[in-house]
Protein backbone atom coordinates (compact mmCIF):
# COMPACT_ATOMS: atom_id res chain seq x y z
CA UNK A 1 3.63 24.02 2.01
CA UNK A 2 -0.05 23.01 0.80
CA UNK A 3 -2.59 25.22 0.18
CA UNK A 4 -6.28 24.87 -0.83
CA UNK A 5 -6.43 28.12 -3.56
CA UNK A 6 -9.95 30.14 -3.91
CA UNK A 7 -11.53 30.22 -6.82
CA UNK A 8 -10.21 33.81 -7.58
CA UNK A 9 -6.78 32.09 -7.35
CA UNK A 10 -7.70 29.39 -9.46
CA UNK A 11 -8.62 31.45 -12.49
CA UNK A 12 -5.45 33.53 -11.74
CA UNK A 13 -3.27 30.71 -12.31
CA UNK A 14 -4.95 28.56 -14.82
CA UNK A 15 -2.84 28.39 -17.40
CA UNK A 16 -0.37 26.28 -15.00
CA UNK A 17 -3.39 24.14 -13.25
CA UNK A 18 -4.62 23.25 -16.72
CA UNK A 19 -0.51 21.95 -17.69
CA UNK A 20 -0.20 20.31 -14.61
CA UNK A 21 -3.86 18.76 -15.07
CA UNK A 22 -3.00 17.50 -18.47
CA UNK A 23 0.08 16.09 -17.68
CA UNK A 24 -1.93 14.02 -14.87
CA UNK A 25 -5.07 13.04 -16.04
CA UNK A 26 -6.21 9.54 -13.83
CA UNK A 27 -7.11 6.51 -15.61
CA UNK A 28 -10.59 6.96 -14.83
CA UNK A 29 -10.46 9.77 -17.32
CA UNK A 30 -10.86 9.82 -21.09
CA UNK A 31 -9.81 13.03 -22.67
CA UNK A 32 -12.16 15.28 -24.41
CA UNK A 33 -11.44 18.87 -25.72
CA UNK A 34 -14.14 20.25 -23.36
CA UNK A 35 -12.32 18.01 -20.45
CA UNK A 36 -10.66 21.02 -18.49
CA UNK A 37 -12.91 23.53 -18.98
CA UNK A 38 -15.31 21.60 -17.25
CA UNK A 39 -12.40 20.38 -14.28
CA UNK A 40 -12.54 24.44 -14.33
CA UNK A 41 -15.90 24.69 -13.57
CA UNK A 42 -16.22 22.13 -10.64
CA UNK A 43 -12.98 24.19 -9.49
CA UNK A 44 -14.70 27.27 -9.35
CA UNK A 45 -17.63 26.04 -8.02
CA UNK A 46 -16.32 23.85 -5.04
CA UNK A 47 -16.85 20.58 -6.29
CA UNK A 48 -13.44 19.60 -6.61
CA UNK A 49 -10.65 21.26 -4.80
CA UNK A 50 -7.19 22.79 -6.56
CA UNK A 51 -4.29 22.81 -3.90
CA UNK A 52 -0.73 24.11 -4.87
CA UNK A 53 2.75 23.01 -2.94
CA UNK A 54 5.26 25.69 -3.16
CA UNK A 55 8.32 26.42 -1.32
CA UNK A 56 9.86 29.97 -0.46
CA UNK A 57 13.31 30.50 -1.86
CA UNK A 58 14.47 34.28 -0.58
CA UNK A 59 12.08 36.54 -1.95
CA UNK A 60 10.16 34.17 -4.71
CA UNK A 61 7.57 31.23 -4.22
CA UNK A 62 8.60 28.23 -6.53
CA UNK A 63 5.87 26.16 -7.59
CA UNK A 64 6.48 22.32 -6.36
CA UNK A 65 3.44 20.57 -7.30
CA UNK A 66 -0.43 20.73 -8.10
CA UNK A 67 -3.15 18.78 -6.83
CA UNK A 68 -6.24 18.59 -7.73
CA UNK A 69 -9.28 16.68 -4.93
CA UNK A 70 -12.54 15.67 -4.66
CA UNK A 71 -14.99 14.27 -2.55
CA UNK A 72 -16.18 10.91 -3.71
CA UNK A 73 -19.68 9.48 -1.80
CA UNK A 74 -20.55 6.03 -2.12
CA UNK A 75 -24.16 5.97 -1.07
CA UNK A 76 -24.31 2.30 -0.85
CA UNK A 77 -22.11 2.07 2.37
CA UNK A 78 -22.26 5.50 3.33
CA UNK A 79 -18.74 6.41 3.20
CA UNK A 80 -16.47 9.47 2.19
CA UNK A 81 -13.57 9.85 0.20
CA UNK A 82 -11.17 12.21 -0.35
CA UNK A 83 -9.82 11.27 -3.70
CA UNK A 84 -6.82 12.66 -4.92
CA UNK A 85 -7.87 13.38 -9.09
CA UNK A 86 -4.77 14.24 -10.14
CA UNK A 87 -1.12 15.04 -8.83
CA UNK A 88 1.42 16.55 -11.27
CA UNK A 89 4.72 17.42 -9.58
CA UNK A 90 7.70 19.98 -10.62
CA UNK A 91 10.14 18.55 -8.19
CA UNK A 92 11.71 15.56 -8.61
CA UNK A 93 12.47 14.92 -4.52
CA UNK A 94 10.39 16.63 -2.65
CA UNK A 95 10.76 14.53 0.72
CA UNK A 96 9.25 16.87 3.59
CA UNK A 97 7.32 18.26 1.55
CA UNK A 98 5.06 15.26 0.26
CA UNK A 99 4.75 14.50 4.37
CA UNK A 100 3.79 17.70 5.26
CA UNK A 101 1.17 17.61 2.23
CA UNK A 102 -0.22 14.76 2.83
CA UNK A 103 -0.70 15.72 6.52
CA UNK A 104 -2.63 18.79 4.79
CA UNK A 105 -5.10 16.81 3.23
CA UNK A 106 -5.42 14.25 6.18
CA UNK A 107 -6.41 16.87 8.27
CA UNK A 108 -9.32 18.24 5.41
CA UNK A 109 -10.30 14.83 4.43
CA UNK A 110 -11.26 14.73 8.39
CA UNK A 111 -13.05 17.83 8.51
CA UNK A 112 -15.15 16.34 5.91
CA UNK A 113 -15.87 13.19 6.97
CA UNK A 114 -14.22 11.37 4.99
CA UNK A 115 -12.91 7.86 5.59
CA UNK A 116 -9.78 7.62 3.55
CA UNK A 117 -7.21 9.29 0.86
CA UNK A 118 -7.35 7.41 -2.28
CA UNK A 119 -6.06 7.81 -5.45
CA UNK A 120 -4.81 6.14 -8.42
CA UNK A 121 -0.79 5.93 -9.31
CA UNK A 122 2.17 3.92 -11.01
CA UNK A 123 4.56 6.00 -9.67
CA UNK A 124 7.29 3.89 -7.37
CA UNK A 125 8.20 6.62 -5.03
CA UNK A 126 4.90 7.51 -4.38
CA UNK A 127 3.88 3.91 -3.77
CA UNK A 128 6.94 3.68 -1.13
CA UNK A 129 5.82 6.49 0.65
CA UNK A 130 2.05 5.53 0.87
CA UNK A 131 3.69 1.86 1.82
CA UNK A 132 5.89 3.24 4.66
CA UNK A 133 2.65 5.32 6.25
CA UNK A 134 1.25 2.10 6.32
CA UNK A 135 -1.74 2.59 3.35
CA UNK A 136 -2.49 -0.23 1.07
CA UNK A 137 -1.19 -0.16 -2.40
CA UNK A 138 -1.78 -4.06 -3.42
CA UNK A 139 -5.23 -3.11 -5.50
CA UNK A 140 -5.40 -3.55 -9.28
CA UNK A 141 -7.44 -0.56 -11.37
CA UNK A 142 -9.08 -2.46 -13.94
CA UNK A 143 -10.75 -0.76 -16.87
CA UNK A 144 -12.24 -2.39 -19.80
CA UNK A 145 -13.61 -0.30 -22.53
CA UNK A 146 -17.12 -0.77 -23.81
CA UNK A 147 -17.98 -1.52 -27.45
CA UNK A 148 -18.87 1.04 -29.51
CA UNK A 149 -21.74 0.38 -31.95
């Protein structure tokens, strides 16, 4: 199961958001020391979006995975994103659950007007399931570093 936490959840469970952040950081990122606190800070104030997967085993949630969103507007053609930052996962086959997720953030990404899901991965079995819902996967992130003086 998916679920979008509040900011009074976010700052509850931090300390695992922040692991699961730095152990996920998109190439679009470079790391700085100040680098989560501010992810924290667009958290808590609704510019990105924290989302945890659990599942319920008897009496005890177990954490599955952490995702972290955001809203990504491209004012040239006037379309909305819903990009998927980051994505660190404690569960090595989480089948179902990656569906049901996904159909989670479908359903936001729609309430917000957003056009598509997009994000940024290497990871094969993610690839194969974005491939078998029919979603491209054939672009190339290309990132060339500037010069420094």
């Amino acid at each position: 199961m998916l679920i979008k936490l509040l900011p009074d959840q976010i700052a509850k469970f931090w300390d695992v958001i922040k692991y699961a952040i730095e152990e996920s950081i998109p190439p679009i990122a470079t790391w700085t020391p100040n680098m989560t606190n501010k992810i924290l800070s667009s958290l808590l104030c609704g510019g990105a979006h924290c989302w945890i997967s659990y599942i319920i085993e008897g009496e005890q949630r177990k954490l599955e995975a952490v995702v972290v969103t955001k809203i990504l507007y491209d004012d040239i053609s006037d379309t909305r994103n819903l990009l998927i930052y980051c994505l660190s996962s404690y569960e090595t086959n989480m089948g179902s659950s990656w569906l049901n997720g996904l159909k989670t953030l479908v359903k936001f990404a729609t309430s917000k007007g957003c056009k598509n899901i997009v994000a940024y991965t290497d990871v094969p079995s993610i690839i194969k399931i974005v491939k078998k819902l029919g979603g491209e996967t054939n672009q190339t992130f290309i990132s060339l570093p500037l010069l420094k003086n």
